[in-house]
N, C-alpha and C. Protein backbone atom coordinates (compact mmCIF):
# COMPACT_ATOMS: atom_id res chain seq x y z
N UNK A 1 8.15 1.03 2.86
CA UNK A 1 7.88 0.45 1.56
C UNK A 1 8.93 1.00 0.59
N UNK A 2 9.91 -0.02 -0.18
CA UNK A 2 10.57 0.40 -1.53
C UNK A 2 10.36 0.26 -2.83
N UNK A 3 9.74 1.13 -3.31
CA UNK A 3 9.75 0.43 -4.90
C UNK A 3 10.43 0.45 -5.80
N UNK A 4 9.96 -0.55 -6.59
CA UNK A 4 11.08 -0.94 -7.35
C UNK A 4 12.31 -0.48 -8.28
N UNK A 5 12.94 -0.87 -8.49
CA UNK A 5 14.27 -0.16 -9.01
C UNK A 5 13.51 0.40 -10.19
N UNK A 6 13.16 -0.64 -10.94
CA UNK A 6 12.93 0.23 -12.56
C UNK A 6 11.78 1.48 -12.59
N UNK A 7 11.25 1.40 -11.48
CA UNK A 7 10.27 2.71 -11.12
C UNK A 7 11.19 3.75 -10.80
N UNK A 8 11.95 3.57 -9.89
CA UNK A 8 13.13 4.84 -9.09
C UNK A 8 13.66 5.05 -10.38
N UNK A 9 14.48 3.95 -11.25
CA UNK A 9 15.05 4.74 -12.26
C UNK A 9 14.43 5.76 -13.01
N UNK A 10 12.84 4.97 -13.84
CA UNK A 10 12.80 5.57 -14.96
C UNK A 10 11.99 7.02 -14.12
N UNK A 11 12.01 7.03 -12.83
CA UNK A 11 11.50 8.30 -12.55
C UNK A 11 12.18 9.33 -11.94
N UNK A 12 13.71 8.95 -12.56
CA UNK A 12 14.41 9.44 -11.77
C UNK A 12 14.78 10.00 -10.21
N UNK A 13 14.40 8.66 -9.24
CA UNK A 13 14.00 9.30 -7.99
C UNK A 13 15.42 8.86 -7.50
N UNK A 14 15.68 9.97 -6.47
CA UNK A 14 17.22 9.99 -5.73
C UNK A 14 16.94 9.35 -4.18
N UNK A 15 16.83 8.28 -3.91
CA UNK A 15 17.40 7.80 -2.11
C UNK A 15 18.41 8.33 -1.82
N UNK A 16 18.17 9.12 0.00
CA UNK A 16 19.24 8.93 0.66
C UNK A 16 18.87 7.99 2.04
N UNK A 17 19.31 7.36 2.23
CA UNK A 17 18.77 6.50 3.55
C UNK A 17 19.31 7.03 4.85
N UNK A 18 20.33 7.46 4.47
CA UNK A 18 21.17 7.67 5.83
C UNK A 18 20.65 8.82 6.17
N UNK A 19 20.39 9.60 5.64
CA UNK A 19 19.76 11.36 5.82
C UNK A 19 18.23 10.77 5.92
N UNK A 20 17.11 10.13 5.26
CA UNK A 20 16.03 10.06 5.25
C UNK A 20 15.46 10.52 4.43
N UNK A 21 16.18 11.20 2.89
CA UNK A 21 15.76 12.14 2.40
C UNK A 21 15.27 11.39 0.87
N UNK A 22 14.68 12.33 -0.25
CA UNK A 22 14.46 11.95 -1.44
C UNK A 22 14.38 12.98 -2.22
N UNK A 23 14.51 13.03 -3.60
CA UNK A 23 14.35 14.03 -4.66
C UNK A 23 13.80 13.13 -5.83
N UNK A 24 12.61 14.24 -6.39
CA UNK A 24 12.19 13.74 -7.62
C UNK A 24 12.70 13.79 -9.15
N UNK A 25 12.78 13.58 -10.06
CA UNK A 25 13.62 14.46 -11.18
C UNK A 25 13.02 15.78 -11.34
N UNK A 26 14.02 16.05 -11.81
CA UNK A 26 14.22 18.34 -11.82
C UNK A 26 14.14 18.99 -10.38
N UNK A 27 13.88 18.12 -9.22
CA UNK A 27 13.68 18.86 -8.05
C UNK A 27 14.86 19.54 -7.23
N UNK A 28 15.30 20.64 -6.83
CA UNK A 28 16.24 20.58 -5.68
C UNK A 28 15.78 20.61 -4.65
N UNK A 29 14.42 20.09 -3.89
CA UNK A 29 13.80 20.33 -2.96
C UNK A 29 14.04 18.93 -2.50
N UNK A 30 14.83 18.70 -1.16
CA UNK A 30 14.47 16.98 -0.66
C UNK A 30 13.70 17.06 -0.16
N UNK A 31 12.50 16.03 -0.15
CA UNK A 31 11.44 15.37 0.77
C UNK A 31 11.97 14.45 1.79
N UNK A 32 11.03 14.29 2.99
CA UNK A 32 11.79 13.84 3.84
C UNK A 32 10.65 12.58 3.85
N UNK A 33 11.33 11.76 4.30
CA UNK A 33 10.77 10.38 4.15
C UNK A 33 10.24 9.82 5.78
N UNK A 34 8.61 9.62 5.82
CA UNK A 34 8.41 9.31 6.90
C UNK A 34 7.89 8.21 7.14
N UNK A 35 7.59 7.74 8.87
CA UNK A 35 7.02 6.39 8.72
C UNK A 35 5.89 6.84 8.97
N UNK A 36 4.83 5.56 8.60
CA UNK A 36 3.35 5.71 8.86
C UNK A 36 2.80 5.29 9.93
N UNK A 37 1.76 6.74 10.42
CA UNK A 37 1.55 6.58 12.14
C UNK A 37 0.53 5.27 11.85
N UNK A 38 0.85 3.81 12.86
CA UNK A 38 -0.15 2.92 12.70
C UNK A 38 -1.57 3.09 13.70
N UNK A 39 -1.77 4.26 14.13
CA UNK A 39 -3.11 4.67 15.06
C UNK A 39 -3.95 5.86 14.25
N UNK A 40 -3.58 6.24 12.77
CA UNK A 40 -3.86 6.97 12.30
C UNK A 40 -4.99 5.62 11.33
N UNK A 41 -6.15 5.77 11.30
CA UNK A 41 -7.17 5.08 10.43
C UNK A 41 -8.38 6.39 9.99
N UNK A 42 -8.56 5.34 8.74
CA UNK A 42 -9.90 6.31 8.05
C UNK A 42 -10.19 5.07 7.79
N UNK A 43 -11.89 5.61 7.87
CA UNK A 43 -12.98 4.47 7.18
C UNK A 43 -13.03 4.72 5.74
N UNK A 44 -12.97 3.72 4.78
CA UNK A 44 -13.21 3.87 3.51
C UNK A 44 -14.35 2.57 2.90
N UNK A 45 -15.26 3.69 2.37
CA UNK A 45 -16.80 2.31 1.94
C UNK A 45 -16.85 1.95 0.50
N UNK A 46 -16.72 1.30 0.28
CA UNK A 46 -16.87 0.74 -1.06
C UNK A 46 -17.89 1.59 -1.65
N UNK A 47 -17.76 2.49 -2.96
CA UNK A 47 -19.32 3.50 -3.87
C UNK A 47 -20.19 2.19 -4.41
N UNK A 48 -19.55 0.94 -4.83
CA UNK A 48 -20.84 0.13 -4.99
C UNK A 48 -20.43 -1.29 -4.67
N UNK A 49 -21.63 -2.09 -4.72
CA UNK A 49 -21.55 -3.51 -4.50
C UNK A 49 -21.13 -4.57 -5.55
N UNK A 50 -20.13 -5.25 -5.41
CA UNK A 50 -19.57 -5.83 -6.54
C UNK A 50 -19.17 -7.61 -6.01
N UNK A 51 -18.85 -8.29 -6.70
CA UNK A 51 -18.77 -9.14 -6.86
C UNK A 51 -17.42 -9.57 -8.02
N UNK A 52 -16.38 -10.13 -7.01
CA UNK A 52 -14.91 -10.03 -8.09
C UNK A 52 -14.96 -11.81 -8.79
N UNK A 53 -14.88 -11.22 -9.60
CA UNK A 53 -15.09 -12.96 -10.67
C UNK A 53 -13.36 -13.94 -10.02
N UNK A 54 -14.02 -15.16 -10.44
CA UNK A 54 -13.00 -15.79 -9.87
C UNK A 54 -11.39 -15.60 -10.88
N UNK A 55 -10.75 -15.88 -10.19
CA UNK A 55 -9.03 -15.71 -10.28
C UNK A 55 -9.21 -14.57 -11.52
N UNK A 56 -9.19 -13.88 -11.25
CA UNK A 56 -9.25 -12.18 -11.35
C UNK A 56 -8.91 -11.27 -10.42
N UNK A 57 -8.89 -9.75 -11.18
CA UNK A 57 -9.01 -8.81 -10.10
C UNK A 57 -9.71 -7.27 -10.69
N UNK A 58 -9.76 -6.79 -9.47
CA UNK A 58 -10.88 -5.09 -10.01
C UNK A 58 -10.25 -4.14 -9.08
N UNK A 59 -10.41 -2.85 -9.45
CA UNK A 59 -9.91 -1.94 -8.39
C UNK A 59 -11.47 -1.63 -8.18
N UNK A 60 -11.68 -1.08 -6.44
CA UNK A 60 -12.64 -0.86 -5.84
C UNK A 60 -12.34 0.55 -5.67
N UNK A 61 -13.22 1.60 -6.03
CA UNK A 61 -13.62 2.57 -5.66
C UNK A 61 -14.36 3.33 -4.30
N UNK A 62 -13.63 4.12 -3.28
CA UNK A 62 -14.07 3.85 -2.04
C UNK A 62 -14.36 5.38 -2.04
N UNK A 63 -15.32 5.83 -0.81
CA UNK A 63 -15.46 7.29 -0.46
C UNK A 63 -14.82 6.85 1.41
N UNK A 64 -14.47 8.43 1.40
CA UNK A 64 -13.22 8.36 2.39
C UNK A 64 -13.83 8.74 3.38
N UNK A 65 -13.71 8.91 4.96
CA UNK A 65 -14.37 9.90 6.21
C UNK A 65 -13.58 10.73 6.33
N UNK A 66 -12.42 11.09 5.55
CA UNK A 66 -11.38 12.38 5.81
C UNK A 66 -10.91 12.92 4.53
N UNK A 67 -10.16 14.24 4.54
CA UNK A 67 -9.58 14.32 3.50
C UNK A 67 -7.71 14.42 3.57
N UNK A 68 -7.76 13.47 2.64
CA UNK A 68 -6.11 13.54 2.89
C UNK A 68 -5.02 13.82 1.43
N UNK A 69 -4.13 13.72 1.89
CA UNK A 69 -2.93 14.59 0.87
C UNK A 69 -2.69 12.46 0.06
N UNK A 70 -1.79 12.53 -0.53
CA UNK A 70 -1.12 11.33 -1.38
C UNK A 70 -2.02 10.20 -0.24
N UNK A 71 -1.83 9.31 -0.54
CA UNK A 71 -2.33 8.24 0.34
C UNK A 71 -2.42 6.75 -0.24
N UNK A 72 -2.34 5.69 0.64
CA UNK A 72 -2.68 4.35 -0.07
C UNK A 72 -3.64 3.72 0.78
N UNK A 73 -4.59 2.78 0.84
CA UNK A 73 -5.14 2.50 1.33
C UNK A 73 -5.14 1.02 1.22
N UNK A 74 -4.90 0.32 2.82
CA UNK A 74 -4.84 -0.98 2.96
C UNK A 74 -6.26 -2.01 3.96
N UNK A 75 -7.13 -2.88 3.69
CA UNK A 75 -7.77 -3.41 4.64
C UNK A 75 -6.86 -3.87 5.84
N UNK A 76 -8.01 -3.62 6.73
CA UNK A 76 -7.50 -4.26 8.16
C UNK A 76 -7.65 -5.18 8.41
N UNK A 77 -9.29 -6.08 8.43
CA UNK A 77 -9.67 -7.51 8.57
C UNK A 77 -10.97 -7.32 8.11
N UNK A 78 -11.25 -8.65 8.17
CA UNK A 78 -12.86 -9.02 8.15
C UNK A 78 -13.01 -9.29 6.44
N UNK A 79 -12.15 -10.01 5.75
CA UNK A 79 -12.33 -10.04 4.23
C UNK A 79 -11.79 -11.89 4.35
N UNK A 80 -12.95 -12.51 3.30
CA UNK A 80 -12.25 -13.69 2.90
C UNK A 80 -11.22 -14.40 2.72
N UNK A 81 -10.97 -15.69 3.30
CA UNK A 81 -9.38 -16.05 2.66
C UNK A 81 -9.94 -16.26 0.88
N UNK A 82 -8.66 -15.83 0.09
CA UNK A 82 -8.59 -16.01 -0.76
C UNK A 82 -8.41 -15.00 -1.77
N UNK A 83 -8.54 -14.13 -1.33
CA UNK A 83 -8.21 -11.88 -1.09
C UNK A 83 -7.14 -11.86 -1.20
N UNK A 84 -6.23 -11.16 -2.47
CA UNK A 84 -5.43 -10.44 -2.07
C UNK A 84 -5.54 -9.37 -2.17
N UNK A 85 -5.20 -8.15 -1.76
CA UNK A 85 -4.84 -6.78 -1.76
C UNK A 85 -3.61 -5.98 -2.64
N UNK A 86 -3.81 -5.26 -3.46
CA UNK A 86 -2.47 -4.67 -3.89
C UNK A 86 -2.80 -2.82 -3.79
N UNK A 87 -2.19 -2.34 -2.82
CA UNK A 87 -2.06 -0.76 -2.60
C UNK A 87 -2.16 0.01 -4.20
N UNK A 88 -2.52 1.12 -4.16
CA UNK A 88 -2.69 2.02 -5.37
C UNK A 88 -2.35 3.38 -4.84
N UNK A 89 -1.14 4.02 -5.06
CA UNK A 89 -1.38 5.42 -4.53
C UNK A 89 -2.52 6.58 -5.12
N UNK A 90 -2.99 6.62 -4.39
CA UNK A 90 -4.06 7.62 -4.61
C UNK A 90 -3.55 9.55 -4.20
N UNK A 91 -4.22 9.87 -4.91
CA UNK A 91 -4.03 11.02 -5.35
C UNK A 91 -5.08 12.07 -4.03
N UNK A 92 -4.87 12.68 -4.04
CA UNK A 92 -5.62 14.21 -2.76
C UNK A 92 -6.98 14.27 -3.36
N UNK A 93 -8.19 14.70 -2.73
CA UNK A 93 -9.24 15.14 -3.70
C UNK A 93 -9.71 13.76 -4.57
N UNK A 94 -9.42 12.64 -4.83
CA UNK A 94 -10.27 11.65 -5.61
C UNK A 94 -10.58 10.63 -4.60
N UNK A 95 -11.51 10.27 -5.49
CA UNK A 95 -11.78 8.60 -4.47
C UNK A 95 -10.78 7.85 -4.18
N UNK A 96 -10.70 6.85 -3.25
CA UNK A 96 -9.59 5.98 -2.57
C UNK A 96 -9.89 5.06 -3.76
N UNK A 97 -8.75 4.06 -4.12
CA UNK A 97 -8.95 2.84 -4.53
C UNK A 97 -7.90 2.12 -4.08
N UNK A 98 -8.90 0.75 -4.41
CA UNK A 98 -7.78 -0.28 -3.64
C UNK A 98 -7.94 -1.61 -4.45
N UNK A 99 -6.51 -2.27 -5.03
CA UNK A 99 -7.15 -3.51 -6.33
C UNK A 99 -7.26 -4.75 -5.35
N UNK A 100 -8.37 -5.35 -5.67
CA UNK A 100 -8.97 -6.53 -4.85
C UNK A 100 -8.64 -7.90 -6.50
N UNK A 101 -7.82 -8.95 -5.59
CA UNK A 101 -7.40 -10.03 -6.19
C UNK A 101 -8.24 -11.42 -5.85
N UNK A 102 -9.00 -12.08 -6.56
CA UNK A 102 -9.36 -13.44 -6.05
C UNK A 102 -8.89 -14.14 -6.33
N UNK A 103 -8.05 -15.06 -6.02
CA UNK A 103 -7.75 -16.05 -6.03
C UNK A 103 -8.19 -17.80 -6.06
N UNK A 104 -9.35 -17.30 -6.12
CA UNK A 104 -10.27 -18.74 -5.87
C UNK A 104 -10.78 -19.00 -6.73
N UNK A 105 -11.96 -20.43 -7.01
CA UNK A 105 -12.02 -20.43 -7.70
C UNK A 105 -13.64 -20.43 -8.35
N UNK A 106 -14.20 -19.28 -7.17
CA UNK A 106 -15.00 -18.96 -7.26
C UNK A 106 -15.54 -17.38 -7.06
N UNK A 107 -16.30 -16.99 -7.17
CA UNK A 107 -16.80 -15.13 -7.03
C UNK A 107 -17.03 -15.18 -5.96
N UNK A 108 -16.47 -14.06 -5.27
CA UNK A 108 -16.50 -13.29 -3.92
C UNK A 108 -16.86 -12.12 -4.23
């Protein structure tokens, strides 16, 4: 995943691709940039029952079965056509969230 330029700029973040590496602003420490193991899953449950109004969207608040460091959280299946998904990096220690998009033109 790359994001976007005007994010890298105004956060001053340094790519190296060829090395794998990154720096944040003020850092001299590179981070190393990895891929994500796709056999690595956590269950994440929605804290309540909701209902997303049509062509709208909400971030969903989830409790996790693990505890993990930075993280984003993506569905796997079993959700309506008409769903979109947009990732939220989440933070260590808080609830997962994840923004749920409807597109239709009705409540799901």
């Amino acid at each position: 995943m790359l994001l976007g330029i005007d994010f890298l700029q105004a956060n001053h973040i340094c790519l190296s691709c060829g090395s794998g590496e990154f720096w944040f602003k003020g850092s001299t420490e590179a981070h190393r940039m990895h891929k994500p193991n796709p056999d690595f899953k956590v269950n994440a449950v929605s804290v309540r029952r909701l209902c997303v109004p049509p062509l709208s969207a909400q971030v969903i608040e989830c409790e996790l079965d693990a505890k993990l460091g930075h993280f984003l959280l993506e569905p796997v299946s079993g959700f309506p056509d008409g769903l979109l998904f947009a990732k939220i990096l989440n933070s260590p220690g808080e609830r997962g969230k994840i923004c749920v998009v409807n597109m239709r033109r009705r409540g799901q």
